[in-house]
C-alpha atoms as a PDB file:
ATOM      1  CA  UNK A   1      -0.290 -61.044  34.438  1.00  0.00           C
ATOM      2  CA  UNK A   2      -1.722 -57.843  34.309  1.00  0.00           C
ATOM      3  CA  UNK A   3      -0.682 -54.815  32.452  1.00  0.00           C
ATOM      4  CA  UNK A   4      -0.969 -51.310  33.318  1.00  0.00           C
ATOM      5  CA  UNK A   5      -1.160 -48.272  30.798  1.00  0.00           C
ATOM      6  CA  UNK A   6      -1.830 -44.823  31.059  1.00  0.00           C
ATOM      7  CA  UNK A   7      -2.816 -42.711  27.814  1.00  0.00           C
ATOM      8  CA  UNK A   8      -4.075 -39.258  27.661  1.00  0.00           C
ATOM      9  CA  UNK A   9      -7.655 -38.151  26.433  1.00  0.00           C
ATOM     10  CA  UNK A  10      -8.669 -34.790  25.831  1.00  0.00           C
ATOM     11  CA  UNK A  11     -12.270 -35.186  26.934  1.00  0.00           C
ATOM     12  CA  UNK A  12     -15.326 -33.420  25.050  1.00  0.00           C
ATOM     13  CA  UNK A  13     -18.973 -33.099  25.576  1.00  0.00           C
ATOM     14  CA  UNK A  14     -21.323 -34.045  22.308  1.00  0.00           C
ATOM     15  CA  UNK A  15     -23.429 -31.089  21.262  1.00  0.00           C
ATOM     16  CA  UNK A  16     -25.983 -32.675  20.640  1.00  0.00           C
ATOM     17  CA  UNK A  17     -26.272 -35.593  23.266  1.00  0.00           C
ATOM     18  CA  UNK A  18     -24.012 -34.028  25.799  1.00  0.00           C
ATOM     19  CA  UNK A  19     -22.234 -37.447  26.518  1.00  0.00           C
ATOM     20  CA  UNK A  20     -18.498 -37.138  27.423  1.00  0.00           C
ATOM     21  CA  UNK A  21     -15.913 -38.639  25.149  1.00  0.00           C
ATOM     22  CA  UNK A  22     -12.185 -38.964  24.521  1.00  0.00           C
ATOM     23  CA  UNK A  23     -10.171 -38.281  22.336  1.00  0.00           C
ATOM     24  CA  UNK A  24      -6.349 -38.526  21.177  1.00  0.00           C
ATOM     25  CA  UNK A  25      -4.814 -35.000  21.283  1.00  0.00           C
ATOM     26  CA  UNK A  26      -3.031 -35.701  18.361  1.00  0.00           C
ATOM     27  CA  UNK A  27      -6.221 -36.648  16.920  1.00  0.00           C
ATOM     28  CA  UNK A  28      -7.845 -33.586  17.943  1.00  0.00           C
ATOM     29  CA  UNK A  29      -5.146 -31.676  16.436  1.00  0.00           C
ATOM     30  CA  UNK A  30      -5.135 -33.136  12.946  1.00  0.00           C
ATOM     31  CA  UNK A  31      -9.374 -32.482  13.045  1.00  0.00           C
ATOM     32  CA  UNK A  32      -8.958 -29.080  13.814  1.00  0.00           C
ATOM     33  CA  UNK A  33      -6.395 -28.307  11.350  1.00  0.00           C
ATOM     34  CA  UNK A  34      -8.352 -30.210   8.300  1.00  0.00           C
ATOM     35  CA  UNK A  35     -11.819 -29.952   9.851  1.00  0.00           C
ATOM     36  CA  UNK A  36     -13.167 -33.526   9.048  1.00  0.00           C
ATOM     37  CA  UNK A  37     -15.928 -34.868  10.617  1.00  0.00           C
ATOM     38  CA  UNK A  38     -15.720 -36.958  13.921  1.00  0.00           C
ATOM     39  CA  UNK A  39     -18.332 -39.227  15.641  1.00  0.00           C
ATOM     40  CA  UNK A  40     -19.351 -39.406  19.301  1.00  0.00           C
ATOM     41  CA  UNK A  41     -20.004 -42.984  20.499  1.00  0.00           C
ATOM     42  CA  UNK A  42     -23.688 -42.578  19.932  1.00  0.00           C
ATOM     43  CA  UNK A  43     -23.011 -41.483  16.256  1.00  0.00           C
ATOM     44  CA  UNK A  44     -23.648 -37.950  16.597  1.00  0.00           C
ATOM     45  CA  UNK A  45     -21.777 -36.240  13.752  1.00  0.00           C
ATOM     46  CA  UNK A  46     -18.908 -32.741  15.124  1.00  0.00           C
ATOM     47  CA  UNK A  47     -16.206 -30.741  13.660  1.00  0.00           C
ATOM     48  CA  UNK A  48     -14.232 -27.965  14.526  1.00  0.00           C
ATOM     49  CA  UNK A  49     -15.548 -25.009  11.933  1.00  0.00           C
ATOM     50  CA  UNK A  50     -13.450 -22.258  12.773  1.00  0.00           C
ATOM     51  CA  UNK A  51      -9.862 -21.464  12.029  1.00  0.00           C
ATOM     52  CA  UNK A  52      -7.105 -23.656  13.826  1.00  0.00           C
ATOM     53  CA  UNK A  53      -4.446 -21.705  14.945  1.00  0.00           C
ATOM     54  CA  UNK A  54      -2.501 -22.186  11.826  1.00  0.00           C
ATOM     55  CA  UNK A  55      -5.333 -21.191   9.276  1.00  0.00           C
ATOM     56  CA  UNK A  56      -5.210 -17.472  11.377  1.00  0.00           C
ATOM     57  CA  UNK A  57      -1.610 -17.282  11.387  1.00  0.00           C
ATOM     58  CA  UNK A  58      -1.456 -17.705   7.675  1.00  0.00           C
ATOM     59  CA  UNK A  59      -4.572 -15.547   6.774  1.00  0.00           C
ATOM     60  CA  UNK A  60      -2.757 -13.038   9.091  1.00  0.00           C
ATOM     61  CA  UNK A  61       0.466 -13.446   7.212  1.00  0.00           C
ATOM     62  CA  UNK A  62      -0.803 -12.751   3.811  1.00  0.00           C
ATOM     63  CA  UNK A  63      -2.935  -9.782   5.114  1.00  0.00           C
ATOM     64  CA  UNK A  64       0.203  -8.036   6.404  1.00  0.00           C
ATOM     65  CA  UNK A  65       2.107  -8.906   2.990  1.00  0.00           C
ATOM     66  CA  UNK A  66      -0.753  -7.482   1.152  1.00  0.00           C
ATOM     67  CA  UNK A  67      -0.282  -4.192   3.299  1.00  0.00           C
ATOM     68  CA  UNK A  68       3.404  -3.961   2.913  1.00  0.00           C
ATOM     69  CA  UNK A  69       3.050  -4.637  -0.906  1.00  0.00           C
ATOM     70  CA  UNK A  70       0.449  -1.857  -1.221  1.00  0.00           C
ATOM     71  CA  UNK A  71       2.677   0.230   1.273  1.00  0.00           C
ATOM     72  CA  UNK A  72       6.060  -0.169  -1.503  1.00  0.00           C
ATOM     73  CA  UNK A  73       3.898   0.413  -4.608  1.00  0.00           C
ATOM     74  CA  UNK A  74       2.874   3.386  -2.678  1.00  0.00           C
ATOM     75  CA  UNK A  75       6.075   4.505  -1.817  1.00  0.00           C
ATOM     76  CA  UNK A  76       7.781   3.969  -5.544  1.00  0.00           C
ATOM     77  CA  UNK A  77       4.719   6.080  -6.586  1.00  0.00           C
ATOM     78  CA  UNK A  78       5.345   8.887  -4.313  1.00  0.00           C
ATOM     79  CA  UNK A  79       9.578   8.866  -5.369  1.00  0.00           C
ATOM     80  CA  UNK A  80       8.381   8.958  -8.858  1.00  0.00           C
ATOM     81  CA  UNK A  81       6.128  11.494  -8.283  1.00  0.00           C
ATOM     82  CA  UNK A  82       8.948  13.462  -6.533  1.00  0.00           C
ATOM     83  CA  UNK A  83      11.642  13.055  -9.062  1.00  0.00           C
ATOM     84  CA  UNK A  84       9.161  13.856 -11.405  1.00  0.00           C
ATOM     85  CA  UNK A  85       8.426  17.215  -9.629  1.00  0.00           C
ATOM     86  CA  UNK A  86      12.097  17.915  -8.999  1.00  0.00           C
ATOM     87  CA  UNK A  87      12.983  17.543 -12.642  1.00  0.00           C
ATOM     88  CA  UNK A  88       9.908  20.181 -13.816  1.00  0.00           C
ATOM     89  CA  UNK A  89      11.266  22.138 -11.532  1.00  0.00           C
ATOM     90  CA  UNK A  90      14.906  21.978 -12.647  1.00  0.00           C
ATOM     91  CA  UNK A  91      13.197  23.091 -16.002  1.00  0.00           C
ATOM     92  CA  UNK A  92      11.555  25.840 -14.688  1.00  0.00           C
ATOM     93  CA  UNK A  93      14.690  27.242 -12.995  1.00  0.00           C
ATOM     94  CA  UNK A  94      16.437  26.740 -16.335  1.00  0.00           C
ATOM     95  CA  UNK A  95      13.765  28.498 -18.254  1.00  0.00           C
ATOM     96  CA  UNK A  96      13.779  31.524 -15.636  1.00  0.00           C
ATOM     97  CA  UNK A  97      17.867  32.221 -15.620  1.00  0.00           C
ATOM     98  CA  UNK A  98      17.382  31.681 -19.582  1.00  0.00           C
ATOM     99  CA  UNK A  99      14.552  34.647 -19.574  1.00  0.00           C
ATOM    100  CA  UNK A 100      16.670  36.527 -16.964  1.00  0.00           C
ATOM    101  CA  UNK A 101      19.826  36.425 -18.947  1.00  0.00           C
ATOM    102  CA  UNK A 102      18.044  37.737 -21.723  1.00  0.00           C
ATOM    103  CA  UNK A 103      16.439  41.061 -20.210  1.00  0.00           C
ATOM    104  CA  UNK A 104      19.760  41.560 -18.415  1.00  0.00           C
ATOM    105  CA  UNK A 105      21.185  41.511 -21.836  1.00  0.00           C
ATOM    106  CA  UNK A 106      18.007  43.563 -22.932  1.00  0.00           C
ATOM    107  CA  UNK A 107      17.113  40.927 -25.454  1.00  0.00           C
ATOM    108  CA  UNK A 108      13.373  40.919 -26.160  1.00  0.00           C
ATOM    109  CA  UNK A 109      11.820  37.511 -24.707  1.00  0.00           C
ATOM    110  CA  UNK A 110       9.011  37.675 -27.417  1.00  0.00           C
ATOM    111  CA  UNK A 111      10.941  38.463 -30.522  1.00  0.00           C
ATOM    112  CA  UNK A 112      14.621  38.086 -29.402  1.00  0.00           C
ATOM    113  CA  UNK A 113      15.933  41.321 -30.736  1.00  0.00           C
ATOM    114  CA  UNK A 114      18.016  43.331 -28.842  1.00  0.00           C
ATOM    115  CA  UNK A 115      16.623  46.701 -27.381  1.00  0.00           C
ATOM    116  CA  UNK A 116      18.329  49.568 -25.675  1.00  0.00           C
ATOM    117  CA  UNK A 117      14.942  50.614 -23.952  1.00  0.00           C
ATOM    118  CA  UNK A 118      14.018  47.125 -23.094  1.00  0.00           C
ATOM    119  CA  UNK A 119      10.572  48.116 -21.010  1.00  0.00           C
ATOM    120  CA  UNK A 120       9.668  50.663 -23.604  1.00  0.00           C
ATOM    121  CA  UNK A 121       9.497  48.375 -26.345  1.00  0.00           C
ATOM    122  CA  UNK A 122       7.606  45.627 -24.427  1.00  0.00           C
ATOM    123  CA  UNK A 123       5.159  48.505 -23.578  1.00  0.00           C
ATOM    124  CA  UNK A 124       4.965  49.188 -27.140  1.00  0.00           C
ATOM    125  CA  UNK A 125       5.214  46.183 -28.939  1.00  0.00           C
ATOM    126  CA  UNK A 126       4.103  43.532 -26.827  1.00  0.00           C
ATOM    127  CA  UNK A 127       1.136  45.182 -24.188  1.00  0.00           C
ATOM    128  CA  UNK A 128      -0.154  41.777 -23.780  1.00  0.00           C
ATOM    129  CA  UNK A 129       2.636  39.905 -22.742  1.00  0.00           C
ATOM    130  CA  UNK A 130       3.697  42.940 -19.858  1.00  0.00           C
ATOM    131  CA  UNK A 131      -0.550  42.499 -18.845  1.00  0.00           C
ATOM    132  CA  UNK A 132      -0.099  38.741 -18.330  1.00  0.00           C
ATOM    133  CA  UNK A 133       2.693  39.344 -16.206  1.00  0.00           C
ATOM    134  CA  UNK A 134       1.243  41.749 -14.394  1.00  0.00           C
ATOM    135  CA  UNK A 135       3.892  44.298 -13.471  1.00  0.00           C
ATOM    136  CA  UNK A 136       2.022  46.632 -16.019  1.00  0.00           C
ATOM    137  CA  UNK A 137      -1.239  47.826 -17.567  1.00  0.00           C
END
């Protein structure tokens, strides 16, 4: 009785010998994915170096959660940069309508008595303060 079977080879040429071989597919799977060493019938020593398919997919993977991490620290930096920027400047407007109030009221801003003659005084009294604003010399 004879018996008939048909497998599948995936056929490769030794580098070094050049003589064709077969092997399993699942076979040359598993070698590419762990890169051990296989043997061609006259003992000639091959592996699959470079990345399987799997190994690129992964690298690849981590490279684009490395970005996106990098990419949120960046972006919580620039929001606290912001609300840090907002809330000086929520200060500042503060400090301004405080300083406005007061000449309105003709309150001195450098000694905090009241004057009638508001610009005269800080003419007088306080030249250095009207020079660093600059309206006056």
């Amino acid at each position: 009785m004879k018996q008939s079977h048909t497998i599948q080879l995936d056929v490769f040429p030794c580098s070094r010998c050049h003589t064709r071989f077969g092997m399993d597919p699942e076979l040359v799977a598993e070698r590419r994915r762990d890169h051990k060493t296989v043997y061609c019938p006259n003992g000639h020593r091959m592996s699959w170096s470079g990345k399987s398919d799997i190994e690129r997919a992964k690298e690849a993977t981590r490279k684009a959660e490395a970005i996106a991490a990098a990419e949120r620290k960046r972006h919580r930096q620039t929001r606290a940069d912001l609300e840090h920027t907002e809330r000086r400047r929520t200060a500042q407007v503060g400090a301004t309508t405080r300083l406005r109030n007061k000449a309105k009221a003709g309150e001195c801003v450098c000694c905090g008595k009241p004057y009638k003659a508001l610009a005269k005084h800080m003419a007088r009294m306080h030249p250095e303060f009207v020079a660093e604003d600059g309206e006056e010399e």
